[in-house]
C-alpha atoms as a PDB file:
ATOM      1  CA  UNK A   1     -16.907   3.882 -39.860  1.00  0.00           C
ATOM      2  CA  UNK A   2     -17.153   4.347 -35.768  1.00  0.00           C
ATOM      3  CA  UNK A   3     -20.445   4.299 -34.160  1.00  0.00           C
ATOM      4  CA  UNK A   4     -21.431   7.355 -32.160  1.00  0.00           C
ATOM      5  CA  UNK A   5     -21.355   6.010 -29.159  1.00  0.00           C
ATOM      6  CA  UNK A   6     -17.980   5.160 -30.290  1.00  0.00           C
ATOM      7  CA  UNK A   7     -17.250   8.629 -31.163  1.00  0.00           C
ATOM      8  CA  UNK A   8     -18.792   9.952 -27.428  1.00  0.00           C
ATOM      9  CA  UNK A   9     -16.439   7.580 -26.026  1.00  0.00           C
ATOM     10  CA  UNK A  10     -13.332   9.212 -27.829  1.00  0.00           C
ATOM     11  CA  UNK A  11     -15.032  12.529 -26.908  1.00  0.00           C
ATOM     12  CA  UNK A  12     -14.847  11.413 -23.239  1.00  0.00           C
ATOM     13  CA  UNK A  13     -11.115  10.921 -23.088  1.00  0.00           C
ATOM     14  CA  UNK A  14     -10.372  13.973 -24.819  1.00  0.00           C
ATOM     15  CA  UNK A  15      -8.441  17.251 -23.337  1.00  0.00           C
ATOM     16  CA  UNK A  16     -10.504  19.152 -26.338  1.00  0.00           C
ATOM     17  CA  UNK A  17     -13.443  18.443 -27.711  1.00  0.00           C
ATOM     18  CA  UNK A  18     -15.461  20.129 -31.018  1.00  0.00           C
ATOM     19  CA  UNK A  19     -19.029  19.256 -31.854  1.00  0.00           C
ATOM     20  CA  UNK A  20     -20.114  20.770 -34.720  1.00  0.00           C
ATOM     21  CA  UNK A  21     -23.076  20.241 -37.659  1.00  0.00           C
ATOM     22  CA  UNK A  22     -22.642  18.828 -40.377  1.00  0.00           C
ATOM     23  CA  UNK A  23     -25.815  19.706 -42.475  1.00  0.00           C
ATOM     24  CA  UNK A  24     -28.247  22.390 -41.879  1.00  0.00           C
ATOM     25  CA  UNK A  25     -28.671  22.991 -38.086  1.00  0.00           C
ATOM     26  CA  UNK A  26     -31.036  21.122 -35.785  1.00  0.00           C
ATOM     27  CA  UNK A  27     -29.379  18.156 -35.795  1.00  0.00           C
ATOM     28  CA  UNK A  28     -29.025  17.868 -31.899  1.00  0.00           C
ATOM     29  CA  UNK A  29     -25.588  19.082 -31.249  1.00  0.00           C
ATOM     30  CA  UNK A  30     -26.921  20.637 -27.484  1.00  0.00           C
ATOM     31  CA  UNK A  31     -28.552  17.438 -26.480  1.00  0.00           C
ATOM     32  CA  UNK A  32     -24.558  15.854 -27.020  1.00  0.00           C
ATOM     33  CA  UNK A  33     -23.139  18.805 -25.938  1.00  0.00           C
ATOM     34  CA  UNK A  34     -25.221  18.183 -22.438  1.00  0.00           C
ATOM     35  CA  UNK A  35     -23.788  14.851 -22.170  1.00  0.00           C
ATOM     36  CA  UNK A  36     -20.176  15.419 -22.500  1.00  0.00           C
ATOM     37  CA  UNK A  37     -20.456  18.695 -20.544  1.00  0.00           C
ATOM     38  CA  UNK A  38     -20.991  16.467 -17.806  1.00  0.00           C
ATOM     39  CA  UNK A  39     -17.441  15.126 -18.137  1.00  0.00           C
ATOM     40  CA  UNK A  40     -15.053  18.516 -18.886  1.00  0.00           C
ATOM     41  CA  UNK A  41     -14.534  21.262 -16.831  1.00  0.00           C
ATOM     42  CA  UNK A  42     -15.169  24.416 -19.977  1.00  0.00           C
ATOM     43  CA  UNK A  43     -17.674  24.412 -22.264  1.00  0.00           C
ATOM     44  CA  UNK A  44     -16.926  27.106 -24.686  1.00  0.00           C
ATOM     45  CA  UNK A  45     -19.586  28.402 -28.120  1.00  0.00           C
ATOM     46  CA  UNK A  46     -17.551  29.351 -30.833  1.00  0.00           C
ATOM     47  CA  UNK A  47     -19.700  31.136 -33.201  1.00  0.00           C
ATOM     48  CA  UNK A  48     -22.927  32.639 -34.110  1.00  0.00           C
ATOM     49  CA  UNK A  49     -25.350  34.424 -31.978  1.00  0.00           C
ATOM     50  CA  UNK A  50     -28.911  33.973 -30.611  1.00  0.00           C
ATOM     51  CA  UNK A  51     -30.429  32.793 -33.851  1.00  0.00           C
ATOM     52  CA  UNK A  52     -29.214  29.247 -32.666  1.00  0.00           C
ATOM     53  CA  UNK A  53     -31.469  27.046 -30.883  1.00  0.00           C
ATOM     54  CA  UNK A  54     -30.448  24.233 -28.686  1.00  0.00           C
ATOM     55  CA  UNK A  55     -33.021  22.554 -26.882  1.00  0.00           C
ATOM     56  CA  UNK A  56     -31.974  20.510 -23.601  1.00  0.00           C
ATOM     57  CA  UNK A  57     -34.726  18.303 -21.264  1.00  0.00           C
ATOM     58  CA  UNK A  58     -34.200  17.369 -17.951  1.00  0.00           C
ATOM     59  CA  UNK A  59     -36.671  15.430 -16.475  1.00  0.00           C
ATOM     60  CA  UNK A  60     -39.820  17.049 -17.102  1.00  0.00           C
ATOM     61  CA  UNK A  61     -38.342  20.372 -17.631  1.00  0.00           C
ATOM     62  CA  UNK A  62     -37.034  21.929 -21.268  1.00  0.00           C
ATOM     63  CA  UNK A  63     -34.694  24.723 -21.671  1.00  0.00           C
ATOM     64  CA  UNK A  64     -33.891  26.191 -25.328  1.00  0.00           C
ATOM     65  CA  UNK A  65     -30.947  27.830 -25.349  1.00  0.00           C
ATOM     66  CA  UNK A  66     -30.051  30.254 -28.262  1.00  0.00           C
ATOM     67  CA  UNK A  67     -27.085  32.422 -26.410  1.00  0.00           C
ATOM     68  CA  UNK A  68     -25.967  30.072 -23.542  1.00  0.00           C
ATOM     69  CA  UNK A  69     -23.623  27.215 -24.090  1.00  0.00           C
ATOM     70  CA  UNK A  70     -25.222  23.953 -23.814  1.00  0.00           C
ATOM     71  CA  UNK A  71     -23.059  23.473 -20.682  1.00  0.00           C
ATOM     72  CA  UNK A  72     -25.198  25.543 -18.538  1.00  0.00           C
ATOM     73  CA  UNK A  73     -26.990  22.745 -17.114  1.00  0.00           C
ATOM     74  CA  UNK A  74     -23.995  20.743 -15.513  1.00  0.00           C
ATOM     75  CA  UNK A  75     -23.365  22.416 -12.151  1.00  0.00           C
ATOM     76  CA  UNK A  76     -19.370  21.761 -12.468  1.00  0.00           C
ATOM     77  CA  UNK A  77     -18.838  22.895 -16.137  1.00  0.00           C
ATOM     78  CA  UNK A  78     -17.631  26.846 -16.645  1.00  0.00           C
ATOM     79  CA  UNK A  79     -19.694  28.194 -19.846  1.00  0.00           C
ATOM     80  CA  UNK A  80     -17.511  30.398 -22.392  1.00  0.00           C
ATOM     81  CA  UNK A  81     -19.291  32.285 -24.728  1.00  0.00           C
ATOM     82  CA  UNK A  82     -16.434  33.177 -27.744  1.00  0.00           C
ATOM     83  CA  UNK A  83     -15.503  35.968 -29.235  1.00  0.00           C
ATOM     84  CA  UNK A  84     -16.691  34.315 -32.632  1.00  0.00           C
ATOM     85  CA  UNK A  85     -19.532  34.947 -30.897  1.00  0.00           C
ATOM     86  CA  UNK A  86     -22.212  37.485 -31.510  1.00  0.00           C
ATOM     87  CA  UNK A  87     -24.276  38.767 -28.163  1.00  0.00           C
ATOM     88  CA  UNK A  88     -27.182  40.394 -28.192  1.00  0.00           C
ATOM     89  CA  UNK A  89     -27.401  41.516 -24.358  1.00  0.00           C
ATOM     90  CA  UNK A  90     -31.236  41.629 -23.938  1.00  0.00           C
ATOM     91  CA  UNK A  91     -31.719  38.294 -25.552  1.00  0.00           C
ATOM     92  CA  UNK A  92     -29.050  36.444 -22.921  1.00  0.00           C
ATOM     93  CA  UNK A  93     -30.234  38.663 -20.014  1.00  0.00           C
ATOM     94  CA  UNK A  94     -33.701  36.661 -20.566  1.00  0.00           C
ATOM     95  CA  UNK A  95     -32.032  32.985 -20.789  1.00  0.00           C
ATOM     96  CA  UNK A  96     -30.537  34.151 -17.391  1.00  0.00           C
ATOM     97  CA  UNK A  97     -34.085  35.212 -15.666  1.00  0.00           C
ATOM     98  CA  UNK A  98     -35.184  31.678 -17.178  1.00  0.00           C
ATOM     99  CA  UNK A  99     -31.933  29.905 -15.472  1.00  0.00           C
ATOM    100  CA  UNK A 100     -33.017  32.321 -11.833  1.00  0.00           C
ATOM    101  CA  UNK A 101     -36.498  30.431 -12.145  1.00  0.00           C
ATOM    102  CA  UNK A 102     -35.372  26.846 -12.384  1.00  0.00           C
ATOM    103  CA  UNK A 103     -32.962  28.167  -9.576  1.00  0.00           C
ATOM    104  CA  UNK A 104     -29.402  27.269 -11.821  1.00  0.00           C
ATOM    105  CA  UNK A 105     -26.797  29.244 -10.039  1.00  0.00           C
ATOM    106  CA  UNK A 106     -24.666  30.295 -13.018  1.00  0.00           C
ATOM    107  CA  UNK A 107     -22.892  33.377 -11.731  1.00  0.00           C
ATOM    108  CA  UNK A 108     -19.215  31.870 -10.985  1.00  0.00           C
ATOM    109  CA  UNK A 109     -19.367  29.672 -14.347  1.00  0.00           C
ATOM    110  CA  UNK A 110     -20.377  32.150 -16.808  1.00  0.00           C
ATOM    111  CA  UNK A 111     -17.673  33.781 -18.947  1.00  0.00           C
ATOM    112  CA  UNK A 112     -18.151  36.439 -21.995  1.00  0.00           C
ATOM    113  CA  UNK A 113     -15.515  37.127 -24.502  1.00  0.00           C
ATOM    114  CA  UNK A 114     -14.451  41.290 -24.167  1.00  0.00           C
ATOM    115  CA  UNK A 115     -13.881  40.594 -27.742  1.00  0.00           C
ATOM    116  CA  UNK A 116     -17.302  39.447 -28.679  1.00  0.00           C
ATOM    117  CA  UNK A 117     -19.289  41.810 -30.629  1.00  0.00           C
ATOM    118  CA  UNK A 118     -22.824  43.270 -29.739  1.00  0.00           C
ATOM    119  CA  UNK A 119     -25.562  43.337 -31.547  1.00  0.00           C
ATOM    120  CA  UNK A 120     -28.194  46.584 -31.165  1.00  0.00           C
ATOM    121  CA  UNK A 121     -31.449  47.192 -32.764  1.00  0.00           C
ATOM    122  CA  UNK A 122     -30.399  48.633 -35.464  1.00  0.00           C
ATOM    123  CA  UNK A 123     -28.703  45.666 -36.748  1.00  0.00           C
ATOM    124  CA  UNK A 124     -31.807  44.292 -36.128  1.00  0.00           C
ATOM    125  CA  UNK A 125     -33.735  46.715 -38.007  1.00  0.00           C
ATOM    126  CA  UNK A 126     -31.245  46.451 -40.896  1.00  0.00           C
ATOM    127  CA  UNK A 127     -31.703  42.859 -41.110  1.00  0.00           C
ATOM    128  CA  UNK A 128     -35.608  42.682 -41.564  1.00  0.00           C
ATOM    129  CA  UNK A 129     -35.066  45.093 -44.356  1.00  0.00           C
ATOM    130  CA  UNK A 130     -32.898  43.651 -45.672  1.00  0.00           C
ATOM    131  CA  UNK A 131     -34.800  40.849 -45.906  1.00  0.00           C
ATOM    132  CA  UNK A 132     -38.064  42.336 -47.106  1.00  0.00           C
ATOM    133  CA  UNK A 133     -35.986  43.967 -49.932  1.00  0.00           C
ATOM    134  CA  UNK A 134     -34.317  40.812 -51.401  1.00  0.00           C
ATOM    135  CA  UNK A 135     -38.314  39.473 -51.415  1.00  0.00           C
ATOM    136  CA  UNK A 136     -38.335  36.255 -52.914  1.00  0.00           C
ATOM    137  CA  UNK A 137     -34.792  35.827 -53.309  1.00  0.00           C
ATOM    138  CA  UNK A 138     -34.512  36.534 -49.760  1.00  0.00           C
ATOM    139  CA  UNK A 139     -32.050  34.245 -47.405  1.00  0.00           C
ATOM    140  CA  UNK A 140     -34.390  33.215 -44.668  1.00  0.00           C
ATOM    141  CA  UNK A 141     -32.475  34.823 -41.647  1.00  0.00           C
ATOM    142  CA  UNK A 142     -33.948  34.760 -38.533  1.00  0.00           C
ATOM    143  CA  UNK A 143     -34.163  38.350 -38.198  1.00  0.00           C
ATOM    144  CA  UNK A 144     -32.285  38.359 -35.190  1.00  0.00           C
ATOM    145  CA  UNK A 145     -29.453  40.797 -36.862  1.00  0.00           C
ATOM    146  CA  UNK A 146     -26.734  38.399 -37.120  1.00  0.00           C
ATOM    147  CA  UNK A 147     -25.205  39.297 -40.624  1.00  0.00           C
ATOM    148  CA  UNK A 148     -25.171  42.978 -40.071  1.00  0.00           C
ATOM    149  CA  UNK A 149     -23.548  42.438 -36.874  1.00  0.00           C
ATOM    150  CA  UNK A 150     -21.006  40.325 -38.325  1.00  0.00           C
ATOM    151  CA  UNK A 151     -21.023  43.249 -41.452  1.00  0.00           C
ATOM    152  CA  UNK A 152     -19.918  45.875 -38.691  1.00  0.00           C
ATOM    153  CA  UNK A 153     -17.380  43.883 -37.223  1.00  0.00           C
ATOM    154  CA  UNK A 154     -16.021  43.046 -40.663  1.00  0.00           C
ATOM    155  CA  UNK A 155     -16.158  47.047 -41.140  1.00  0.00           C
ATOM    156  CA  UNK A 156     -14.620  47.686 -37.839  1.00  0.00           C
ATOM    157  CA  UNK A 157     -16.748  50.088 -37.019  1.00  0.00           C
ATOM    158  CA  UNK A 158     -18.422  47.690 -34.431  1.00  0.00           C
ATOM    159  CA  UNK A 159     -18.822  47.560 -30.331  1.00  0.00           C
ATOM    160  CA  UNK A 160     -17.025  45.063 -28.620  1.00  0.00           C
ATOM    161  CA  UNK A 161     -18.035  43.412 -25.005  1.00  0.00           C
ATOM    162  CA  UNK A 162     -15.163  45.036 -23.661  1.00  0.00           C
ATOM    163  CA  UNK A 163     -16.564  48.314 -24.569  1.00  0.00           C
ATOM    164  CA  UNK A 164     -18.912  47.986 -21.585  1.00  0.00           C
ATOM    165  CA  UNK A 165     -16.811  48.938 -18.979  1.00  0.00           C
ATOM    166  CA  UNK A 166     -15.917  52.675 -19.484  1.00  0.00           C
ATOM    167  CA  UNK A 167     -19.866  53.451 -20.330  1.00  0.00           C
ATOM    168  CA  UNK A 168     -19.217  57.151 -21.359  1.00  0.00           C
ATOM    169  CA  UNK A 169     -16.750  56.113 -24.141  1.00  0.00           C
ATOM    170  CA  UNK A 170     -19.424  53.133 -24.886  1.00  0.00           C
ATOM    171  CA  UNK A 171     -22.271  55.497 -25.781  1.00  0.00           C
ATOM    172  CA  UNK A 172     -19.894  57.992 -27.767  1.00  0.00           C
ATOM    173  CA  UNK A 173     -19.336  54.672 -29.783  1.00  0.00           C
ATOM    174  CA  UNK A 174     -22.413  53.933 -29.927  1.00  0.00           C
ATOM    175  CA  UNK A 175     -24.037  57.050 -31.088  1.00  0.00           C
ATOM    176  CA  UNK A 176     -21.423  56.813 -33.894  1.00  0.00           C
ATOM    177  CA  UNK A 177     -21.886  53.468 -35.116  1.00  0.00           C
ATOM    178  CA  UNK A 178     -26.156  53.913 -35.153  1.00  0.00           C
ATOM    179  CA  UNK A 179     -25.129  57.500 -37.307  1.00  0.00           C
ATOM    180  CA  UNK A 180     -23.108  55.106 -39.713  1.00  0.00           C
ATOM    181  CA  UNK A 181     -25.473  52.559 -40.252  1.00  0.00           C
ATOM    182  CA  UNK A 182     -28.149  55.824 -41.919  1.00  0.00           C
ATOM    183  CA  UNK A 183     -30.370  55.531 -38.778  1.00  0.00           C
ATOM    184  CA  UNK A 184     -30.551  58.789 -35.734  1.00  0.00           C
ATOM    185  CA  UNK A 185     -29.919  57.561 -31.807  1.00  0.00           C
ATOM    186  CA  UNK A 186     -33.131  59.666 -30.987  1.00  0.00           C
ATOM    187  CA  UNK A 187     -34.784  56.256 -33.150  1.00  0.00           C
ATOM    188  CA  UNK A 188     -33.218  53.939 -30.321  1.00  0.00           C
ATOM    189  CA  UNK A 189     -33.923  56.082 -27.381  1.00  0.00           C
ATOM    190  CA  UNK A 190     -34.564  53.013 -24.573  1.00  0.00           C
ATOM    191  CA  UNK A 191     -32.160  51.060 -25.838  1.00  0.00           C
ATOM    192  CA  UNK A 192     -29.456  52.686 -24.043  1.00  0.00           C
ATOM    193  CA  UNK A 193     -30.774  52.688 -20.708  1.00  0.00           C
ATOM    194  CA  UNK A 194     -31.634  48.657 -20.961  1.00  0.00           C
ATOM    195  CA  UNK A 195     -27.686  47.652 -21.586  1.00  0.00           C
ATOM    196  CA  UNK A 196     -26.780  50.167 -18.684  1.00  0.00           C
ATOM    197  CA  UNK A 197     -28.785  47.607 -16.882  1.00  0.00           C
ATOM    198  CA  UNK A 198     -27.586  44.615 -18.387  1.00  0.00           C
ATOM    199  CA  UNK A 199     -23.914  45.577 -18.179  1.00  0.00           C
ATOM    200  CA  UNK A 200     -24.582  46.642 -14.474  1.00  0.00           C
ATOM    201  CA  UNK A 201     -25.236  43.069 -13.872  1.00  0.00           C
ATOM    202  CA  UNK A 202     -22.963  41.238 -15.838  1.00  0.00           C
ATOM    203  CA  UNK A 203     -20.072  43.590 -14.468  1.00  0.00           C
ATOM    204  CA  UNK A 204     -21.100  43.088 -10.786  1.00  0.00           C
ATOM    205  CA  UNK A 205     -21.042  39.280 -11.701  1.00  0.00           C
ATOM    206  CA  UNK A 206     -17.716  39.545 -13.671  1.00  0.00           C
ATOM    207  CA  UNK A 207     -19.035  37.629 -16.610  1.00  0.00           C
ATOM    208  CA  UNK A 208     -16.712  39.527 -18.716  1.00  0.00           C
ATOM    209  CA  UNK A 209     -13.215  37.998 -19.313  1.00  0.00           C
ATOM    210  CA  UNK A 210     -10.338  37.189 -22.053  1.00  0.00           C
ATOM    211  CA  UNK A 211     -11.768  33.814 -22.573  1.00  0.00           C
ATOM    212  CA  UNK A 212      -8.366  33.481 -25.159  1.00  0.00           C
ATOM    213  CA  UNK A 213      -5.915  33.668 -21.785  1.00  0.00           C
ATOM    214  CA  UNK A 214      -8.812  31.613 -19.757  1.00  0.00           C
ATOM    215  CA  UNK A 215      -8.792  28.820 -22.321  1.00  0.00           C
ATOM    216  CA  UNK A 216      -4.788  28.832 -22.593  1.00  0.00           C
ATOM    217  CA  UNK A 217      -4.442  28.742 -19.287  1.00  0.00           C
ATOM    218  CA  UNK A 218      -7.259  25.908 -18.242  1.00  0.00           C
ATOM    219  CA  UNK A 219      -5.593  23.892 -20.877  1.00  0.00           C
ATOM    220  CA  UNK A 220      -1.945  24.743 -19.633  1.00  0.00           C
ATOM    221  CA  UNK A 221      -3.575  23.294 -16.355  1.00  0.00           C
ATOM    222  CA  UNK A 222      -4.412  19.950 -17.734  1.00  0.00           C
ATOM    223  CA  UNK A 223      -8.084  21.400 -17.575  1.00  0.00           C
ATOM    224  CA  UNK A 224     -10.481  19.493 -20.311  1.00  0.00           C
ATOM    225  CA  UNK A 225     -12.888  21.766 -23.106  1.00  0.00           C
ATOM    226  CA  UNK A 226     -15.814  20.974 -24.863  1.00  0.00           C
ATOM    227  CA  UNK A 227     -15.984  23.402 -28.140  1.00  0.00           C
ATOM    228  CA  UNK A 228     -20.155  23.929 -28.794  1.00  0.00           C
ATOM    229  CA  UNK A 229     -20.940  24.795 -32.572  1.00  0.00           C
ATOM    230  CA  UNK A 230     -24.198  26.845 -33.646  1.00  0.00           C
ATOM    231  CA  UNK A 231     -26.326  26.113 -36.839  1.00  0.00           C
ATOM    232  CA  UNK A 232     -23.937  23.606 -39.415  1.00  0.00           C
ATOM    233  CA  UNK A 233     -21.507  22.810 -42.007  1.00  0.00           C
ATOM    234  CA  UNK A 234     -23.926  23.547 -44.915  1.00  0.00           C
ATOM    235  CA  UNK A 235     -24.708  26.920 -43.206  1.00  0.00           C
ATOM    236  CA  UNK A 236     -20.681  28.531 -43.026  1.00  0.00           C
ATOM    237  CA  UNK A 237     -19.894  31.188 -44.427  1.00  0.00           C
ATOM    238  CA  UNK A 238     -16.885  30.264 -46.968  1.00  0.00           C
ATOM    239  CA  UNK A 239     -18.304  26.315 -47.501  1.00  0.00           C
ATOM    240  CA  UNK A 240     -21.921  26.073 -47.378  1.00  0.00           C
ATOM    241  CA  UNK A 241     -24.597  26.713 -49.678  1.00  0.00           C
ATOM    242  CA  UNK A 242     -23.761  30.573 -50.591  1.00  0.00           C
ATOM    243  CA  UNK A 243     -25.463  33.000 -50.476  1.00  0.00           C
ATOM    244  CA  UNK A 244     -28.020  30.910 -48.622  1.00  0.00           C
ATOM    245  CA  UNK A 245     -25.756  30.215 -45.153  1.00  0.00           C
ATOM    246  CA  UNK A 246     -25.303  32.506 -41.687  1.00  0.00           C
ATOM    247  CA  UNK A 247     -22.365  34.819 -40.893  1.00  0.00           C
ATOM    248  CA  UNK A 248     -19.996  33.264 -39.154  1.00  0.00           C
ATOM    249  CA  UNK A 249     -17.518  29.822 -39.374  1.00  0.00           C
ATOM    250  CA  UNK A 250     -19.536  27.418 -38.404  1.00  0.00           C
ATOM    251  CA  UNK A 251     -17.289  24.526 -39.570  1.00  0.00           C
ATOM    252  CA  UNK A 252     -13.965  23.052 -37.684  1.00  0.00           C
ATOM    253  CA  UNK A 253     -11.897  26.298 -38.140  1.00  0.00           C
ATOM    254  CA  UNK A 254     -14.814  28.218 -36.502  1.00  0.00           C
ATOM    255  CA  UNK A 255     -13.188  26.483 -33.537  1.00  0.00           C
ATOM    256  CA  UNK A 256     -10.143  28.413 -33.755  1.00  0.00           C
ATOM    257  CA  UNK A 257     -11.121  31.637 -35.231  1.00  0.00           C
ATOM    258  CA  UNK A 258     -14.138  31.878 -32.550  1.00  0.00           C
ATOM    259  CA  UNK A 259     -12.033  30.370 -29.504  1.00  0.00           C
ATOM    260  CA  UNK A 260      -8.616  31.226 -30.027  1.00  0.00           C
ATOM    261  CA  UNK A 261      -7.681  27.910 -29.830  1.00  0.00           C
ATOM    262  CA  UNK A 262      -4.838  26.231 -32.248  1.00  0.00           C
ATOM    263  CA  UNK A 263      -5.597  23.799 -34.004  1.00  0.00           C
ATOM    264  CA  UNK A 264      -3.357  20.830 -33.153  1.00  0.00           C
ATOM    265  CA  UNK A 265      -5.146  20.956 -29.707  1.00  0.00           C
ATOM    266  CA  UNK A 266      -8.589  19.955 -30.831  1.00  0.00           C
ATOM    267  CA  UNK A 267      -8.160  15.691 -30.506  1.00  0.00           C
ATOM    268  CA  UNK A 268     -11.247  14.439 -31.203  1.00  0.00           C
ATOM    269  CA  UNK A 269     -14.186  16.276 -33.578  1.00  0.00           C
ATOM    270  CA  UNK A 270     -17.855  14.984 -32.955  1.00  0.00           C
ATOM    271  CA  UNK A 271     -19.897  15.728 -36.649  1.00  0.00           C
ATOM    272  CA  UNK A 272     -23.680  14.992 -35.654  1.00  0.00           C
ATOM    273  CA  UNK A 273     -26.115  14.499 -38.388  1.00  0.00           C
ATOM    274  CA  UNK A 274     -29.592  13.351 -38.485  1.00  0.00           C
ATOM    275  CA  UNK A 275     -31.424  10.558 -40.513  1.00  0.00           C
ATOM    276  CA  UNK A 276     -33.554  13.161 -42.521  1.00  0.00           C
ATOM    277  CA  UNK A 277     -32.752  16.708 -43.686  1.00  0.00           C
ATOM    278  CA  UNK A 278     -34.336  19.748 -42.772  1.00  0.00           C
ATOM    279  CA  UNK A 279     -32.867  23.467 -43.378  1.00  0.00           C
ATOM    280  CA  UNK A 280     -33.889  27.096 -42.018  1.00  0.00           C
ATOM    281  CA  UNK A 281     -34.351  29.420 -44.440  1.00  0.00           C
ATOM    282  CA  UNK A 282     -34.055  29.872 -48.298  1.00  0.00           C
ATOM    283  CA  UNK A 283     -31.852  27.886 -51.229  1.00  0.00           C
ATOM    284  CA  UNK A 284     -31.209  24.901 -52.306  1.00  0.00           C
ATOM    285  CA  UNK A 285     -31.956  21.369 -50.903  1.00  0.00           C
ATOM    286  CA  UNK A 286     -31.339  17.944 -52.266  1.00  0.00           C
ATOM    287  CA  UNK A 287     -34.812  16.289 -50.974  1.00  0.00           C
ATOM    288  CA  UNK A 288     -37.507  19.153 -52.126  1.00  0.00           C
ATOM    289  CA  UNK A 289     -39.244  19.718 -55.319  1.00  0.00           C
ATOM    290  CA  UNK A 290     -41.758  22.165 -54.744  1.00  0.00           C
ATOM    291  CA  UNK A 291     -45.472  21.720 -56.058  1.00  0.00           C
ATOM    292  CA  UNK A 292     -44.736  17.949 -56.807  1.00  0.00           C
ATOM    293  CA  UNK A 293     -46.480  15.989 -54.498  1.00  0.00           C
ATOM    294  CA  UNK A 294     -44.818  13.109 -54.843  1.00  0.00           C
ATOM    295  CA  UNK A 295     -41.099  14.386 -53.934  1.00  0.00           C
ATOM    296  CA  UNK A 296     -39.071  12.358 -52.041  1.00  0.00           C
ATOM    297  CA  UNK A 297     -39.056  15.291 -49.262  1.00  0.00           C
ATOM    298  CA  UNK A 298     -42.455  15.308 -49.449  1.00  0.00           C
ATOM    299  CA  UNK A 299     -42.773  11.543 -48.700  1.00  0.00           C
ATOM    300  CA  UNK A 300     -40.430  12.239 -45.681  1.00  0.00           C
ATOM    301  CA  UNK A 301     -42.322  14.993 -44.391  1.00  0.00           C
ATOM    302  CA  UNK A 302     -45.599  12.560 -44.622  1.00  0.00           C
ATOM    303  CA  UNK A 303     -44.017   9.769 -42.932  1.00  0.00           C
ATOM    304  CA  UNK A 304     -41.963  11.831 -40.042  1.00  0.00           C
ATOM    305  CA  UNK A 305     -45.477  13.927 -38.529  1.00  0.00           C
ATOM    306  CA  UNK A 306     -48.349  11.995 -39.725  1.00  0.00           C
END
């Protein structure tokens, strides 16, 4: 079996790179990511939303990422955010002011998919209750409205990035798809005039593209990409631990479905995993027993933060 370093070195001669989980999550994909960013020209997420969180240090500063690709940081690397990808606008309008404050110019390297779905508050909304209602057979989510955003797309009734740019047609569509989902637009009255705002700036930026033809086309031009996968293996939606995993394909073919990408252009895949296991949210796992103090994941959990 290669080493990782091994692995990283493969990963540095690549023209495309994936990195994905292969557990639960949190197994330091961004901290990698970081490193090989520093050597490609794209670094492009593929799936999932802000309920990912990749946590990056540099020197004595730490940035935790849950929208941004974990690119951001390298000053020469163009950051693609898929259109596997779910956006919620206020939640990567906030990574930016924390980017403006470390003074990280990001404005020229910064690319949304137009075919990247939104996510509003009422998918938000609809995710808590759905949550509260399932009570202790709940999944765990993060709240953050990442199923029912991916449950909108799936009904096509959902809002795409691209959506932003005639604003009159986006509210019509708007007003329709908060009507569908049972709730009344007078319930959501601010939310409106805070993605005006947002979509103000990201258009005056042009941070919206067809990251599909941008991807062909740096690869067509001999340009190298670094494919950035959210939460894990264990988490996807067709192979992990149903009906306890996220919304989205967060295995190898997430790289294609979330990137456009085919697949005989991915050379090297990076799996990272970690020495022990944790998981976010509900169902099964291997290591716990709960109530029995003497569980092996108990033992780990002793020996890891005592």
């Amino acid at each position: 079996m290669k080493s990782i370093t091994n692995y990283c070195k493969t990963g540095l001669k690549s023209r495309l790179c994936a990195i994905v989980g292969t557990q639960w999550g949190d197994e330091g994909k961004g901290k990698l990511t970081d490193i090989l960013a520093d050597k490609y020209d794209i670094c492009a997420r593929f799936n999932g939303g802000d309920n990912a969180g990749h946590t990056i240090v540099v020197g004595d500063k730490k940035f935790a990422f849950h929208l941004l690709p974990s690119g951001m940081l390298n000053e020469r690397c163009v950051n693609i955010i898929g259109n596997g990808v779910v956006v919620n606008l206020k939640s990567f309008k906030k990574e930016l002011v924390n980017l403006d404050k470390a003074n990280i110019d990001y404005k020229k390297r910064l690319i949304i998919s137009d075919r990247a779905h939104l996510i509003f508050q009422a998918h938000i909304d609809a995710d808590v209750s759905s949550e509260k209602g399932l009570k202790d057979k709940n999944i765990g989510t993060t709240k953050k409205g990442i199923g029912p955003t991916y449950s909108t797309k799936a009904r096509r009734t959902g809002l795409r990035v691209h959506d932003l740019i005639d604003w009159d047609l986006f509210v019509q569509k708007y007003n329709v798809l908060i009507e569908s989902m049972g709730r009344t637009v007078d319930e959501f009255k601010g939310e409106l005039d805070e993605l005006k705002s947002i979509r103000e700036f990201v258009l005056n930026n042009n941070m919206i593209g067809d990251t599909v033809q941008i991807l062909a086309d740096a690869y067509g031009n001999h340009k190298r990409i670094l494919a950035e996968g959210a939460n894990a293996t264990l988490l996807d939606i067709d192979f992990g631990t149903y009906p306890f995993v996220t919304s989205s394909a967060t295995s190898i073919g997430g790289v294609c479905t979330g990137l456009g990408i085919p697949p005989q252009r991915i050379e090297t895949i990076v799996g990272i995993a970690k020495a022990y296991t944790t998981r976010v949210g509900s169902g099964p796992f291997p290591t716990e027993f709960v109530g029995d103090e003497t569980a092996i994941g108990e033992d780990i959990r002793k020996r890891v933060f005592s």
